[in-house]
N, C-alpha and C. Protein backbone atom coordinates (compact mmCIF):
# COMPACT_ATOMS: atom_id res chain seq x y z
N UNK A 1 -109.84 33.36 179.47
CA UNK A 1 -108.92 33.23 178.36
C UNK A 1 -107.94 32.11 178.68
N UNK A 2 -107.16 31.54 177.33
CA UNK A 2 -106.94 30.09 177.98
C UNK A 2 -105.37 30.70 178.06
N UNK A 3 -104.34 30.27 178.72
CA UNK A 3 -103.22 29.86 179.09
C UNK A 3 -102.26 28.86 178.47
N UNK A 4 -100.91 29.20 178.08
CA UNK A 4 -100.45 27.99 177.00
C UNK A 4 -99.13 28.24 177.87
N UNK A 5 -98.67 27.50 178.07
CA UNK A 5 -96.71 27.04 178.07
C UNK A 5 -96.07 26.46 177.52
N UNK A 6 -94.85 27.27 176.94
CA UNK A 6 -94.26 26.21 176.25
C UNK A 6 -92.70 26.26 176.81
N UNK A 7 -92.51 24.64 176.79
CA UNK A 7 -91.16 24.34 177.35
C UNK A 7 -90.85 24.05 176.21
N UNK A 8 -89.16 23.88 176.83
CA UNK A 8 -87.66 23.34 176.13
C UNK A 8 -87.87 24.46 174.71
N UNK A 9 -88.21 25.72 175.27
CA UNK A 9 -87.70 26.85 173.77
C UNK A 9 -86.43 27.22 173.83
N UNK A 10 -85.73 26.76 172.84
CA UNK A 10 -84.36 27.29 173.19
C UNK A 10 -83.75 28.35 173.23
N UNK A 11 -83.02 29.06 173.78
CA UNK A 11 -82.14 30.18 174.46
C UNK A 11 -82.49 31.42 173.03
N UNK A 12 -82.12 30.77 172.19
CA UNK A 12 -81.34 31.58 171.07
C UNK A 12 -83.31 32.19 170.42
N UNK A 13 -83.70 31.00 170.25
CA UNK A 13 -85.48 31.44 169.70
C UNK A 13 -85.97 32.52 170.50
N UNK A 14 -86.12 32.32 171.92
CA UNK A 14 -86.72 33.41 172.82
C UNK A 14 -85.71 34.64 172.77
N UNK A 15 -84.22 34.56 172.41
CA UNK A 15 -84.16 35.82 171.98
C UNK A 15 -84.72 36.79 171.25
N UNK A 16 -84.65 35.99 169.90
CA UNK A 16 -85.07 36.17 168.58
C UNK A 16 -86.30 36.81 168.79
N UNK A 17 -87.26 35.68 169.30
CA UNK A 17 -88.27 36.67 169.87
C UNK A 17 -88.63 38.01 170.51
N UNK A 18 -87.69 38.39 171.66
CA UNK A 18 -87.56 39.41 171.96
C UNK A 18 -87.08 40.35 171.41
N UNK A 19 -86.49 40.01 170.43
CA UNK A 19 -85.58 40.94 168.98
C UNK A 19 -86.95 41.66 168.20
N UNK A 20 -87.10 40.61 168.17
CA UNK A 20 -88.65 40.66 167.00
C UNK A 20 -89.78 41.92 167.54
N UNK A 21 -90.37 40.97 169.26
CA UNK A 21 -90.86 42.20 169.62
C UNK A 21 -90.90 43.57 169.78
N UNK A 22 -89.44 43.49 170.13
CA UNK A 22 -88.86 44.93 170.67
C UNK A 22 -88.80 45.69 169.45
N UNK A 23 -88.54 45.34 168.35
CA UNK A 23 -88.19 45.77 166.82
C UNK A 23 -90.14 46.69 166.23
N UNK A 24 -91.21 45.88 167.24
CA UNK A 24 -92.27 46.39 166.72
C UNK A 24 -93.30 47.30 168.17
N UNK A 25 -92.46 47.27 169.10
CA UNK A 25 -92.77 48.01 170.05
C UNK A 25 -93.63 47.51 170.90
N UNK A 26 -93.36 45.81 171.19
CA UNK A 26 -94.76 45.07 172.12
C UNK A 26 -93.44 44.46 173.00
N UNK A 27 -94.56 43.33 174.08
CA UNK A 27 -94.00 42.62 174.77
C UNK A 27 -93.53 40.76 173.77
N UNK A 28 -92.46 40.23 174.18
CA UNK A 28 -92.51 39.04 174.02
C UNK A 28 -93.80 38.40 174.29
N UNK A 29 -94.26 38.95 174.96
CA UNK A 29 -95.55 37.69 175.29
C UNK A 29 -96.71 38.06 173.98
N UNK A 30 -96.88 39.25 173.73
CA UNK A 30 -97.49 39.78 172.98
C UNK A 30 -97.16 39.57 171.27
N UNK A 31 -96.17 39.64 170.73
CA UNK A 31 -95.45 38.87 169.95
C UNK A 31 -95.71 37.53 169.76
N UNK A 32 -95.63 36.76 171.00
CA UNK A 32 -96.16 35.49 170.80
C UNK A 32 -97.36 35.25 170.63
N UNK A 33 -98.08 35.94 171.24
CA UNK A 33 -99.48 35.93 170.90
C UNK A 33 -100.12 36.31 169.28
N UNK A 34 -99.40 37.00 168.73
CA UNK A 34 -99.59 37.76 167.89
C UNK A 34 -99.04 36.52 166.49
N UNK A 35 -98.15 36.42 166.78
CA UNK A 35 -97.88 35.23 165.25
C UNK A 35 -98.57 33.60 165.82
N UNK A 36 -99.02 33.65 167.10
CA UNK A 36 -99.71 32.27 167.07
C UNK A 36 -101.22 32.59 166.26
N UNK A 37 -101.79 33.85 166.15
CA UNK A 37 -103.12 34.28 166.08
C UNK A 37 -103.16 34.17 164.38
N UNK A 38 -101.79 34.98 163.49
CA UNK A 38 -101.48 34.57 162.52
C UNK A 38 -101.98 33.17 162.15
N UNK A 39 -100.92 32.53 162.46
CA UNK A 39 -100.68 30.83 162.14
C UNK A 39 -102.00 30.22 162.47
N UNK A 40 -103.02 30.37 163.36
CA UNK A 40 -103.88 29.61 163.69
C UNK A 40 -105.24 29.64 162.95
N UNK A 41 -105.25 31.52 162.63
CA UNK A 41 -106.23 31.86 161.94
C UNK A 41 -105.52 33.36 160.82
N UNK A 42 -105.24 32.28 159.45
CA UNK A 42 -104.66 32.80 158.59
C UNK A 42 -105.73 34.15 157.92
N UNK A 43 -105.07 35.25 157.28
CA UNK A 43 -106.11 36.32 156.87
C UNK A 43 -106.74 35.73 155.98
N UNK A 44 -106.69 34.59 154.86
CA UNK A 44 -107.11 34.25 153.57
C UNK A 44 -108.44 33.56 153.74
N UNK A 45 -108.74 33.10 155.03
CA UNK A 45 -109.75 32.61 155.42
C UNK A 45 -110.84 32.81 155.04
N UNK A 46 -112.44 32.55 154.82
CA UNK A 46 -113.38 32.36 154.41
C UNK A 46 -114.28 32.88 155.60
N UNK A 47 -114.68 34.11 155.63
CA UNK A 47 -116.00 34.33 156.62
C UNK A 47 -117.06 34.48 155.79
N UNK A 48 -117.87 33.38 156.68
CA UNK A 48 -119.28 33.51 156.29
C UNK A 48 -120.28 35.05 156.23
N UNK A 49 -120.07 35.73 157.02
CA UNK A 49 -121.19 37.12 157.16
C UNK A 49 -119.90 37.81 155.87
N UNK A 50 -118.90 37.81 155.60
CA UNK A 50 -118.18 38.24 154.46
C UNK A 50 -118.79 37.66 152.86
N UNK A 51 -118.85 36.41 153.24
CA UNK A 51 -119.42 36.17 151.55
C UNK A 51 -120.56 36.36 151.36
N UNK A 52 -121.71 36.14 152.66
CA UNK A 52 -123.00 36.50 152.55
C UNK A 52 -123.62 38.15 152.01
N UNK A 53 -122.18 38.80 152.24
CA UNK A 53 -122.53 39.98 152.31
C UNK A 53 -122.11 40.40 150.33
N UNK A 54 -121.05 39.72 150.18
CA UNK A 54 -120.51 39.56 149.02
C UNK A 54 -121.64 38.98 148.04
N UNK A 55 -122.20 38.35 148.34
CA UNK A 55 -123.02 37.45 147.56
C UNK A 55 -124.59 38.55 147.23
N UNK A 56 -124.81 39.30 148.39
CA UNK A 56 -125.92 40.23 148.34
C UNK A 56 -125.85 41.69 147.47
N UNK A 57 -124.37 41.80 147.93
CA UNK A 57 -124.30 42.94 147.10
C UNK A 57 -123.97 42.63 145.05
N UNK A 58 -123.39 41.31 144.83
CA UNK A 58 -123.29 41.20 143.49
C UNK A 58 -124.71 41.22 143.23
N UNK A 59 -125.95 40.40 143.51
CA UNK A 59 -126.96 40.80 143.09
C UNK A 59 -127.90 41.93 143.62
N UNK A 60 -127.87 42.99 143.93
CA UNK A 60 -128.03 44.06 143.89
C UNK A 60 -129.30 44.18 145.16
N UNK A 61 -128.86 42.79 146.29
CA UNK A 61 -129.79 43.06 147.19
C UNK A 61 -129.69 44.05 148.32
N UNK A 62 -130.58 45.21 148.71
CA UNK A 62 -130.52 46.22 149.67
C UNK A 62 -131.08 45.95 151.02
N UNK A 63 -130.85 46.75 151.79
CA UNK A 63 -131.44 46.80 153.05
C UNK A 63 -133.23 46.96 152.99
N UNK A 64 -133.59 47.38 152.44
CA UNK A 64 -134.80 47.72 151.66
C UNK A 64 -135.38 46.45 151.39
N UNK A 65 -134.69 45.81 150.48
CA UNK A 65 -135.29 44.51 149.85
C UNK A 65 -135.52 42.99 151.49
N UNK A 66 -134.31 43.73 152.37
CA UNK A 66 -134.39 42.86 153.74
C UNK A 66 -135.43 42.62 154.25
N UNK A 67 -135.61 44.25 154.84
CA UNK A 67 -136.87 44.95 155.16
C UNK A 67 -138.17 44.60 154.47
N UNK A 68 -138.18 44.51 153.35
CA UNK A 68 -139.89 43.97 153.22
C UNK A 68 -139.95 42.50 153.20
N UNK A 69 -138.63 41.29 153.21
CA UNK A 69 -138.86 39.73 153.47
C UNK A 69 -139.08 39.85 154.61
N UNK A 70 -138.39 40.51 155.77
CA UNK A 70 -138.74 40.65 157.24
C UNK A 70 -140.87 40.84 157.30
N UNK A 71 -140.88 41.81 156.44
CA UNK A 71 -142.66 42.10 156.67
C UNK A 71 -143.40 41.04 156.55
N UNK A 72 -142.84 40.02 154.92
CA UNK A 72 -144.28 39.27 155.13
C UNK A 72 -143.65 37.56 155.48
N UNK A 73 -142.05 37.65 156.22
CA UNK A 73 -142.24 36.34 156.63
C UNK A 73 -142.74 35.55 157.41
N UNK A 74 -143.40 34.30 157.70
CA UNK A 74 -144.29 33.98 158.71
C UNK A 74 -143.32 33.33 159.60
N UNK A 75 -143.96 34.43 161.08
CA UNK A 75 -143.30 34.69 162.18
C UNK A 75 -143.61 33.46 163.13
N UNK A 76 -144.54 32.44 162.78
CA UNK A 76 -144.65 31.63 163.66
C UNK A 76 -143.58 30.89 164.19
N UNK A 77 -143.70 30.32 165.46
CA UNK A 77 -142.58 29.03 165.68
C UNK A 77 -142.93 27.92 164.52
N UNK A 78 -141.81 27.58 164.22
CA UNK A 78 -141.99 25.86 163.64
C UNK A 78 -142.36 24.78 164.50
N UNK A 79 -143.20 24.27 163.35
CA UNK A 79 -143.81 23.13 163.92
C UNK A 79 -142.92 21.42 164.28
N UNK A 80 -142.87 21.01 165.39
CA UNK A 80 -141.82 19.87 165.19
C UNK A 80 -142.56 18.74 163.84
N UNK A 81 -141.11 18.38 163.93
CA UNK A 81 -141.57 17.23 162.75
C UNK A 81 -141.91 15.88 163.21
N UNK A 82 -143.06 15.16 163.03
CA UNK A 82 -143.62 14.59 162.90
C UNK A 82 -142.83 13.10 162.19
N UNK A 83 -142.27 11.80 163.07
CA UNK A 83 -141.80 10.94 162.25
C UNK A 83 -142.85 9.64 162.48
């Protein structure tokens, strides 16, 4: 897991911080971790296995319907392409 430091935070912020934490029952470090995770990767975001899944269920595809493309797709390796 990666490691971050940050200098020249001033006095009054890393309080704040610790205000903040303590107010939700974690550590400062944890806190920090926690609104960088926010900010970096917002909830509004776009997951793919989310829309895929979204996209299957508006048209009314089942596990069932998976299950028999799995039966007759051809399982071979691909062939390289040829330039």
């Amino acid at each position: 897991m990666a490691a971050v430091t940050i200098r020249n935070l001033s006095e009054e912020t890393y309080r704040a911080l610790k205000v903040r934490a303590a107010q939700k029952h974690r550590s400062a470090e944890a806190e920090i971790r926690a609104i960088l995770e926010d900010a970096a990767r917002p909830k509004g975001r776009l997951l793919l296995g989310t829309a895929l899944s979204e996209i299957g269920r508006k048209h009314g595809i089942t596990n069932a319907d998976i299950e028999a493309l799995e039966q007759v797709r051809d399982k071979r390796p691909a062939a390289p392409v040829k330039l």
